[in-house]
PDB file of N, CA and C in Angstrom:
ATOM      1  N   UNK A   1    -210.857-143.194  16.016  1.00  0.00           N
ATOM      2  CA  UNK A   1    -211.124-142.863  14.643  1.00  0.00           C
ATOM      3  C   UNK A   1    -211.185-144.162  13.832  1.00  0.00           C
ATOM      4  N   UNK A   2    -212.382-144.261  13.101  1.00  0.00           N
ATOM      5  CA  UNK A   2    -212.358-145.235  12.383  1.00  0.00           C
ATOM      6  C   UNK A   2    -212.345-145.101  10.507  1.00  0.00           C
ATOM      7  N   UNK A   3    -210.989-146.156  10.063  1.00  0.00           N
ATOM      8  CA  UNK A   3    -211.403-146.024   8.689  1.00  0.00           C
ATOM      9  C   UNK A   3    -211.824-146.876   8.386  1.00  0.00           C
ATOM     10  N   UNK A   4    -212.532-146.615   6.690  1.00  0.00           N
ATOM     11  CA  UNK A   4    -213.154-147.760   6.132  1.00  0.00           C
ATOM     12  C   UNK A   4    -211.941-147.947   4.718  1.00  0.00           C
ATOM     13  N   UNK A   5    -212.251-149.339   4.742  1.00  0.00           N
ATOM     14  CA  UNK A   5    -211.422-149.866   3.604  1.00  0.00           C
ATOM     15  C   UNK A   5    -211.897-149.342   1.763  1.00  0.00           C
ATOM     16  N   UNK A   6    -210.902-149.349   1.213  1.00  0.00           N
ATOM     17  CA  UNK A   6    -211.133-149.134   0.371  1.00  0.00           C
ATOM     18  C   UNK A   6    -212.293-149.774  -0.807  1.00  0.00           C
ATOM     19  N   UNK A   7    -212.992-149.380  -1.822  1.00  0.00           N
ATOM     20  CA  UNK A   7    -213.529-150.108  -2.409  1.00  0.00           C
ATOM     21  C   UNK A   7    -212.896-151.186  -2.997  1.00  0.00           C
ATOM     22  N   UNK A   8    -213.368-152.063  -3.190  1.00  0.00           N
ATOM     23  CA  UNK A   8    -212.651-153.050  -4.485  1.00  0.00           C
ATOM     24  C   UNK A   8    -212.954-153.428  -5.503  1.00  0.00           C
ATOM     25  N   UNK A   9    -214.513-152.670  -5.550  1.00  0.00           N
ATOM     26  CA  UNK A   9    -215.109-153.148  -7.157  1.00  0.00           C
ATOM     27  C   UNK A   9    -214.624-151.806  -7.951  1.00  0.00           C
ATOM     28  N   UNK A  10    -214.477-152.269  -9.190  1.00  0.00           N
ATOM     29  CA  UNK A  10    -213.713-151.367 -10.213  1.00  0.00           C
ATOM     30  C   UNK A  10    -214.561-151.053 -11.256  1.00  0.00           C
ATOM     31  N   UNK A  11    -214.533-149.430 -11.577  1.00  0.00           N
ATOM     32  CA  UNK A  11    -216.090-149.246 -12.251  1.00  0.00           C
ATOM     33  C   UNK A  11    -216.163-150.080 -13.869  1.00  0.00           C
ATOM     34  N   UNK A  12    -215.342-150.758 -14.662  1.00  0.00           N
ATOM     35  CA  UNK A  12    -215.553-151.574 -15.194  1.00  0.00           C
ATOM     36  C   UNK A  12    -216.641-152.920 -14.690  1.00  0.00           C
ATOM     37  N   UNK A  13    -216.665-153.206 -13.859  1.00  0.00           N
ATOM     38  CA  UNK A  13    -217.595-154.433 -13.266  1.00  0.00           C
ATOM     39  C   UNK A  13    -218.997-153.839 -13.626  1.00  0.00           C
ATOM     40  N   UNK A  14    -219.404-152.844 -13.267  1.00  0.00           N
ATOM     41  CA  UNK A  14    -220.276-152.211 -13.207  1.00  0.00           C
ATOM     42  C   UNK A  14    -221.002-152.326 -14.869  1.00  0.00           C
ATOM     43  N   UNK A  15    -219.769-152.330 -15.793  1.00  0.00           N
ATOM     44  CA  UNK A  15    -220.358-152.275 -16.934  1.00  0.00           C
ATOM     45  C   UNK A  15    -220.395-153.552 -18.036  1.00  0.00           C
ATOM     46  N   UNK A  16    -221.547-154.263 -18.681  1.00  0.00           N
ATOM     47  CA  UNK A  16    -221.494-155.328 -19.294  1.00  0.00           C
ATOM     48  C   UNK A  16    -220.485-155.110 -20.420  1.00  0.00           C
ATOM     49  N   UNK A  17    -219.869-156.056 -20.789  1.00  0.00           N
ATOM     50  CA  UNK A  17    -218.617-155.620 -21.653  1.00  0.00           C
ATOM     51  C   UNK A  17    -219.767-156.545 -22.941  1.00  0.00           C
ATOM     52  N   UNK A  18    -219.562-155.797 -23.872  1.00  0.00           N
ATOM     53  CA  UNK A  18    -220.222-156.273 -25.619  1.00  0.00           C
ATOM     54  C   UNK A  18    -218.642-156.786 -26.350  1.00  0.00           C
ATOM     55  N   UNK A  19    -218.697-157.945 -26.369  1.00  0.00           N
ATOM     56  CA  UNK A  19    -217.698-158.706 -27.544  1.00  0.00           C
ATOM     57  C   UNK A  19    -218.720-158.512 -28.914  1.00  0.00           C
ATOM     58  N   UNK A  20    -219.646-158.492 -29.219  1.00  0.00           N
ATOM     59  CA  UNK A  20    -220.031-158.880 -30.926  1.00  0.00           C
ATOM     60  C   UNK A  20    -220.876-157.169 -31.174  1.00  0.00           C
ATOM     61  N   UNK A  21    -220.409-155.901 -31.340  1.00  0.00           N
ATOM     62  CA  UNK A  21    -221.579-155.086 -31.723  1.00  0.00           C
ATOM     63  C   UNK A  21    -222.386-154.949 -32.436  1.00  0.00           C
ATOM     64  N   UNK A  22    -223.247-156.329 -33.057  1.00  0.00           N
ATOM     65  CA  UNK A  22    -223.654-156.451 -33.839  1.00  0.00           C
ATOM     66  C   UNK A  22    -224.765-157.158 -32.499  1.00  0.00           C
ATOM     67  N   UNK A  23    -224.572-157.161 -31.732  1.00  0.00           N
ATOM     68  CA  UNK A  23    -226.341-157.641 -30.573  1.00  0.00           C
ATOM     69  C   UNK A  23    -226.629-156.434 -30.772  1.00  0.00           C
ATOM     70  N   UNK A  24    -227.904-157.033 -30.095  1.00  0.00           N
ATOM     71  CA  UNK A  24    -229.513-155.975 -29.882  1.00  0.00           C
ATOM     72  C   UNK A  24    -228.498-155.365 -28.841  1.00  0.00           C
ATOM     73  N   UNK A  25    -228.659-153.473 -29.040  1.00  0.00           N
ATOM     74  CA  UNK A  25    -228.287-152.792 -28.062  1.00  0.00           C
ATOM     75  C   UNK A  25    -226.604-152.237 -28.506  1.00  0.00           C
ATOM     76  N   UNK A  26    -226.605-152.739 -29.493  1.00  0.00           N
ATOM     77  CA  UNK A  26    -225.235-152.557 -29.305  1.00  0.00           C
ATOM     78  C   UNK A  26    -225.444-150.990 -30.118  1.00  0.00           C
ATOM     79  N   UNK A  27    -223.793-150.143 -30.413  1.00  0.00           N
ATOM     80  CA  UNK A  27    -223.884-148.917 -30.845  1.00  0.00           C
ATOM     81  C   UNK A  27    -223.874-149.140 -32.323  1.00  0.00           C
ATOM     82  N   UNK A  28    -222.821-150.357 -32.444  1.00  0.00           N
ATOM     83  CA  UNK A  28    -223.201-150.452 -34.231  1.00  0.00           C
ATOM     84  C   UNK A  28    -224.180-151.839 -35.026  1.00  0.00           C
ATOM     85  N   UNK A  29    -224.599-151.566 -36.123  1.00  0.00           N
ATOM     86  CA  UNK A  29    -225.260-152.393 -36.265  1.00  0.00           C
ATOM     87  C   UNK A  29    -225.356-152.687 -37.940  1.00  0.00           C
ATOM     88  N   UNK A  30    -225.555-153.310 -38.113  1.00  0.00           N
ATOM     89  CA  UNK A  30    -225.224-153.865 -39.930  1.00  0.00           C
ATOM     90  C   UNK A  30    -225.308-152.858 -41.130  1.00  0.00           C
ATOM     91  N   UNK A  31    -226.514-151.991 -40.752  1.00  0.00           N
ATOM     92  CA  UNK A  31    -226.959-150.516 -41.998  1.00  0.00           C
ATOM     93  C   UNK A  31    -225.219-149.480 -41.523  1.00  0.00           C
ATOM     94  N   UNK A  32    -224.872-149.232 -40.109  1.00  0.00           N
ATOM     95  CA  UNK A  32    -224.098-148.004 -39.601  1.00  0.00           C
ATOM     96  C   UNK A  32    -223.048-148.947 -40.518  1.00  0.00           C
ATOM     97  N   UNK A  33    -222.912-150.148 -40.261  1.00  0.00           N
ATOM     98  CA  UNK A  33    -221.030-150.762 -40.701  1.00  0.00           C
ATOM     99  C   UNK A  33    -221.230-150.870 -42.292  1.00  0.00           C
ATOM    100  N   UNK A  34    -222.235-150.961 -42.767  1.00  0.00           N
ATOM    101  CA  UNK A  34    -222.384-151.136 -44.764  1.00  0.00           C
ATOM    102  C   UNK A  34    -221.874-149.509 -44.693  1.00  0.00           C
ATOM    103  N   UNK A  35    -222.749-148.720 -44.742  1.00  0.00           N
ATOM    104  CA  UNK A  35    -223.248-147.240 -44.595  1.00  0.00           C
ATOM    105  C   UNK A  35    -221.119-146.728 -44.666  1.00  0.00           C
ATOM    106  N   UNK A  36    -220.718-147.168 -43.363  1.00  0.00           N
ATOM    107  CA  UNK A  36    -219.070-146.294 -43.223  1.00  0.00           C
ATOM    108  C   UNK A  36    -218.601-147.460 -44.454  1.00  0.00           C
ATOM    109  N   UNK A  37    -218.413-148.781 -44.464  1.00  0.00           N
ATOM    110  CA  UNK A  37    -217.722-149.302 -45.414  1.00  0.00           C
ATOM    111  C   UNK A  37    -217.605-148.652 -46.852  1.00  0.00           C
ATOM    112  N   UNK A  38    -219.218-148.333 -47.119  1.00  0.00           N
ATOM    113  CA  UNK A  38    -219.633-147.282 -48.361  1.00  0.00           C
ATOM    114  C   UNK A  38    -218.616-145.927 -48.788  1.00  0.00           C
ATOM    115  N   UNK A  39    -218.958-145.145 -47.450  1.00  0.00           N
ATOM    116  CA  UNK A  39    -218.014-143.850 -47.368  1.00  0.00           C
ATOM    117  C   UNK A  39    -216.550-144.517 -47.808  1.00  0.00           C
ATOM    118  N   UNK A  40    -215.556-145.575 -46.731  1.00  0.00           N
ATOM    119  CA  UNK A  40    -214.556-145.394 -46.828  1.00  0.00           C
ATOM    120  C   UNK A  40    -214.527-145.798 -48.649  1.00  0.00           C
ATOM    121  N   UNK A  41    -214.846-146.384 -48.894  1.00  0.00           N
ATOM    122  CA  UNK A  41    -214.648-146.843 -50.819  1.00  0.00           C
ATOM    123  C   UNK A  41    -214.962-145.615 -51.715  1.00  0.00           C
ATOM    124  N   UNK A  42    -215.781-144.673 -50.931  1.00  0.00           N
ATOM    125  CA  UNK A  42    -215.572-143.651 -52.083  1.00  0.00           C
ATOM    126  C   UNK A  42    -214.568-142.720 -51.673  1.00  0.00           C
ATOM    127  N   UNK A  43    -214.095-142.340 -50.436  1.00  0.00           N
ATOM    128  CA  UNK A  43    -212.829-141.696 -49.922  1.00  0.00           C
ATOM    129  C   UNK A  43    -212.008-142.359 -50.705  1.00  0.00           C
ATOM    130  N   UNK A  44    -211.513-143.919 -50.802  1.00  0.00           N
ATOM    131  CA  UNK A  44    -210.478-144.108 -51.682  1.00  0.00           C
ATOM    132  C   UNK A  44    -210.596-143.919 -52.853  1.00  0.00           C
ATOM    133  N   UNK A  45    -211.455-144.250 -53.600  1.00  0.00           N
ATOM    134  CA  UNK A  45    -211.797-143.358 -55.046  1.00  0.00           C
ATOM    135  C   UNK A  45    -211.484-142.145 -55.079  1.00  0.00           C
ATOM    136  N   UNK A  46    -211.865-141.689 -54.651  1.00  0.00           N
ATOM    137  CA  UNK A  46    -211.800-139.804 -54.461  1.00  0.00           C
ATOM    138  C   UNK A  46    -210.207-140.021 -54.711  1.00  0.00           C
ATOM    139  N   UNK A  47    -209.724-140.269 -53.488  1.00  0.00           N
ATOM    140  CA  UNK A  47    -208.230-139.937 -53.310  1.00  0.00           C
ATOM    141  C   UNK A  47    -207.493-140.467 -54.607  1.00  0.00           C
ATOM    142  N   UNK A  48    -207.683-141.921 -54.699  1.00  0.00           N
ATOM    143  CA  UNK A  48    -207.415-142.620 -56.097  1.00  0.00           C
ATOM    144  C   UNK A  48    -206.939-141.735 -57.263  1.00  0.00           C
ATOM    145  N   UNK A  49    -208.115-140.805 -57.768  1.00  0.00           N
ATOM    146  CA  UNK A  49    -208.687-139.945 -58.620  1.00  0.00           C
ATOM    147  C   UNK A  49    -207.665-138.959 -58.806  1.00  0.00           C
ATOM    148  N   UNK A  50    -207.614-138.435 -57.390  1.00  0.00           N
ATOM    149  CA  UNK A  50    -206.192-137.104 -57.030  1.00  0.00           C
ATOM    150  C   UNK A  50    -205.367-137.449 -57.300  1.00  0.00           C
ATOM    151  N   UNK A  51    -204.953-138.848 -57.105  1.00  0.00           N
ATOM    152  CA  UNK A  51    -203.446-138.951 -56.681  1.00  0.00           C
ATOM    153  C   UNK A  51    -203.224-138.841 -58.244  1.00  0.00           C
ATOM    154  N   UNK A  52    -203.698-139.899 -59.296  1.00  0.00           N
ATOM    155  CA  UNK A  52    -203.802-139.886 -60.298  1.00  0.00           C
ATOM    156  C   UNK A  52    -203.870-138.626 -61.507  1.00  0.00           C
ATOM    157  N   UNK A  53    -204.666-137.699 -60.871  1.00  0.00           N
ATOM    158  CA  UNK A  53    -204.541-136.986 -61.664  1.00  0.00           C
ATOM    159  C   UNK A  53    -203.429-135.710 -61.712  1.00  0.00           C
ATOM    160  N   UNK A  54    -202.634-136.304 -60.892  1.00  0.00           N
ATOM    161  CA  UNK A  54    -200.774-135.363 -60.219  1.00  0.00           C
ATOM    162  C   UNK A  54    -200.129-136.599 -61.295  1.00  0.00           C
ATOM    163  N   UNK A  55    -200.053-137.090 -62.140  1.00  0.00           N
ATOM    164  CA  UNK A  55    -199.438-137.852 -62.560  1.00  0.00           C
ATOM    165  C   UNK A  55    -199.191-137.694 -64.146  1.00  0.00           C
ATOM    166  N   UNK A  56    -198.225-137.618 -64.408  1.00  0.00           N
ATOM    167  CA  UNK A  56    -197.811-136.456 -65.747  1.00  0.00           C
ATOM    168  C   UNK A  56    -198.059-137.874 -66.555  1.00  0.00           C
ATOM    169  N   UNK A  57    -198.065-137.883 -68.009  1.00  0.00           N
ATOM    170  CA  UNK A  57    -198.267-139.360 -69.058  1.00  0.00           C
ATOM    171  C   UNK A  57    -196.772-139.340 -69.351  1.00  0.00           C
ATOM    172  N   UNK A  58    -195.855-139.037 -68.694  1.00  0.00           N
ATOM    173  CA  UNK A  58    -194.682-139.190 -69.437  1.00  0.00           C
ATOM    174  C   UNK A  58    -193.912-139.982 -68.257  1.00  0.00           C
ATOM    175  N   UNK A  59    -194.735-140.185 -66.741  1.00  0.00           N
ATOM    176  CA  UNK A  59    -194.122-141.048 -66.071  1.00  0.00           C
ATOM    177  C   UNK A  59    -194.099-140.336 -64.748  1.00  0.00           C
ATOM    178  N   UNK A  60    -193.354-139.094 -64.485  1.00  0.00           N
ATOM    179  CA  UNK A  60    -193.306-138.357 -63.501  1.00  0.00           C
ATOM    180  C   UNK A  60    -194.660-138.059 -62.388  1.00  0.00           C
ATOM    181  N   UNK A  61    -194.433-137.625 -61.120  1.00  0.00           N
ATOM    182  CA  UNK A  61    -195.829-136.766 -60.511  1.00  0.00           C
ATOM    183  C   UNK A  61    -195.681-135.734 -60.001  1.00  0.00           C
ATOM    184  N   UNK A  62    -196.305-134.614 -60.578  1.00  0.00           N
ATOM    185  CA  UNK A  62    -196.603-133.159 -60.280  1.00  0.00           C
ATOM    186  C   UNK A  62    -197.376-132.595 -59.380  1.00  0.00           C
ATOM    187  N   UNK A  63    -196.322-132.067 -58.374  1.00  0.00           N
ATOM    188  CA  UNK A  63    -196.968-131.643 -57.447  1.00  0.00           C
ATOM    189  C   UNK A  63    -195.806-130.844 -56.215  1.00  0.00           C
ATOM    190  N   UNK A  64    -196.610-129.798 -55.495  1.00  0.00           N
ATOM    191  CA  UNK A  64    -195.566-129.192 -54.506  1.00  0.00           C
ATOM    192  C   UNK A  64    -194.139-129.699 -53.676  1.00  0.00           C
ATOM    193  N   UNK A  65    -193.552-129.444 -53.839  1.00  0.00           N
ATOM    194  CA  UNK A  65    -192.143-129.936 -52.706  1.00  0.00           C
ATOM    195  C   UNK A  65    -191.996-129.651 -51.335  1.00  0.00           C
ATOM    196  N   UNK A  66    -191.934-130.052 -50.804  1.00  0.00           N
ATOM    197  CA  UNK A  66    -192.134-129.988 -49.465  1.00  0.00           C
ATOM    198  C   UNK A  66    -190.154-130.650 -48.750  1.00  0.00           C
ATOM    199  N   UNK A  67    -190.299-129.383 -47.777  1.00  0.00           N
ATOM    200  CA  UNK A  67    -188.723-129.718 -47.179  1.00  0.00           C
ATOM    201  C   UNK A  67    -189.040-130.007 -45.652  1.00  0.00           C
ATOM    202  N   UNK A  68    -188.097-130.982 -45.436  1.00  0.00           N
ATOM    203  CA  UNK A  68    -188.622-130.939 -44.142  1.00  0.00           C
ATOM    204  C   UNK A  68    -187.157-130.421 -43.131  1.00  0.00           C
ATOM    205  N   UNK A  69    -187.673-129.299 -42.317  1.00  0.00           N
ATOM    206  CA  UNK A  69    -186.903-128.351 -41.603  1.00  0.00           C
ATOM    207  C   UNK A  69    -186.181-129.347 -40.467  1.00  0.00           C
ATOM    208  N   UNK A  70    -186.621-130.531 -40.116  1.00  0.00           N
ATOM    209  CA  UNK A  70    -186.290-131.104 -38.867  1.00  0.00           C
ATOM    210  C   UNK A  70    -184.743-132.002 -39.477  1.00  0.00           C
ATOM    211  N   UNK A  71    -184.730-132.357 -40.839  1.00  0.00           N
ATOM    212  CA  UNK A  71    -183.561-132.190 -41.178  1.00  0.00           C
ATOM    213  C   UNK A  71    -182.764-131.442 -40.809  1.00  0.00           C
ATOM    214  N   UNK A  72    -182.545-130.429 -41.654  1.00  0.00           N
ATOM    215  CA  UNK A  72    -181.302-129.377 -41.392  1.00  0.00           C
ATOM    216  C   UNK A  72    -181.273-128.740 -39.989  1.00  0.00           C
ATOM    217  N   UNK A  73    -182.348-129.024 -39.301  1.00  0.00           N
ATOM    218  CA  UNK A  73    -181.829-128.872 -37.512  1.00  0.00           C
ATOM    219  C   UNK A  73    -180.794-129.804 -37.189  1.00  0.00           C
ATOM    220  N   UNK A  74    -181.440-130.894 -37.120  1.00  0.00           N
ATOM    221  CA  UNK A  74    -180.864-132.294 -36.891  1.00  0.00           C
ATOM    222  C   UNK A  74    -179.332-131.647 -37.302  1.00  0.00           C
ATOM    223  N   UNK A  75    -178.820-131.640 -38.118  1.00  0.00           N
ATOM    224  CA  UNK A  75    -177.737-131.556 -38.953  1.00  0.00           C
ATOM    225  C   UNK A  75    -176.552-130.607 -38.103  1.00  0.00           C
ATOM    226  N   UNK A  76    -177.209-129.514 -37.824  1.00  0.00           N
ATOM    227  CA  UNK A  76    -176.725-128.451 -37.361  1.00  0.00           C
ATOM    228  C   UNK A  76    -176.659-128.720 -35.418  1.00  0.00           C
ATOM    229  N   UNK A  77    -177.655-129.032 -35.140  1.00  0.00           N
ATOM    230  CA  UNK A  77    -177.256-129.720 -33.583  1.00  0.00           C
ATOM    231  C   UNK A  77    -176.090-130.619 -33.635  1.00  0.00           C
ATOM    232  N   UNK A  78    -175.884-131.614 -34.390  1.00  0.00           N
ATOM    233  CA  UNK A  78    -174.664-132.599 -34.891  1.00  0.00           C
ATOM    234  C   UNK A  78    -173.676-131.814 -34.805  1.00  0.00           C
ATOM    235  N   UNK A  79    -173.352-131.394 -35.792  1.00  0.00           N
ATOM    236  CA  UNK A  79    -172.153-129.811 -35.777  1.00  0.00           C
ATOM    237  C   UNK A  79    -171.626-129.347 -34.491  1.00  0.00           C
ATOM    238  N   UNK A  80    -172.839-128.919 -33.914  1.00  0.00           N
ATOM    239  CA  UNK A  80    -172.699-128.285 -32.709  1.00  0.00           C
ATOM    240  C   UNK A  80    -171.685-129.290 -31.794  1.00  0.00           C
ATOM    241  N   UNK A  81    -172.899-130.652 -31.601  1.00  0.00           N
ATOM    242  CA  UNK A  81    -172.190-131.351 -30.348  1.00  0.00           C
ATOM    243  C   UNK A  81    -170.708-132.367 -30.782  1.00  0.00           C
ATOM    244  N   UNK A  82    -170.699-132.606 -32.076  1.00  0.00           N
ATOM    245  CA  UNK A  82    -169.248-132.746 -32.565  1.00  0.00           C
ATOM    246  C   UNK A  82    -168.444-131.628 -33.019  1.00  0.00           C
ATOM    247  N   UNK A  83    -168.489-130.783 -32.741  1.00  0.00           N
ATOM    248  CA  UNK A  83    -167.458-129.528 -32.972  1.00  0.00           C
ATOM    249  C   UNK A  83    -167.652-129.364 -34.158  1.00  0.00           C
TER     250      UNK A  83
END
């Protein structure tokens, strides 16, 4: 019975690795990276806008309370394993 050895090329080799995606071929290219830079600046505006407008003129910010349950677990496992 004969075996054969394993491969040793690793399917990375196989593939040209791109350091700059900004060559010919690459996936991104100067219009795609302006184009998302664009989006993300008006996402922060947007958000900007929200956050801002939860914000009372007397100093405070208005808005839902939120508890977080993993507290008072926490708390109560403690209890438990210290008596």
């Amino acid at each position: 019975m004969t075996r054969t050895a394993p491969a040793t090329s690793s399917p990375k080799e196989n593939h040209e690795r791109i350091d700059n995606p900004h060559e010919a071929g690459g996936i991104l290219n100067e219009m795609a990276i302006t184009e998302a830079g664009s989006k993300l600046e008006e996402s922060i505006d947007l958000a900007t806008r929200i956050l801002l407008s939860k914000h009372n003129h007397q100093g405070y910010w208005v808005g839902e309370l939120q508890g977080d349950s993993i507290l008072e677990s926490e708390y109560i496992l403690m209890k438990f394993i210290l008596g």
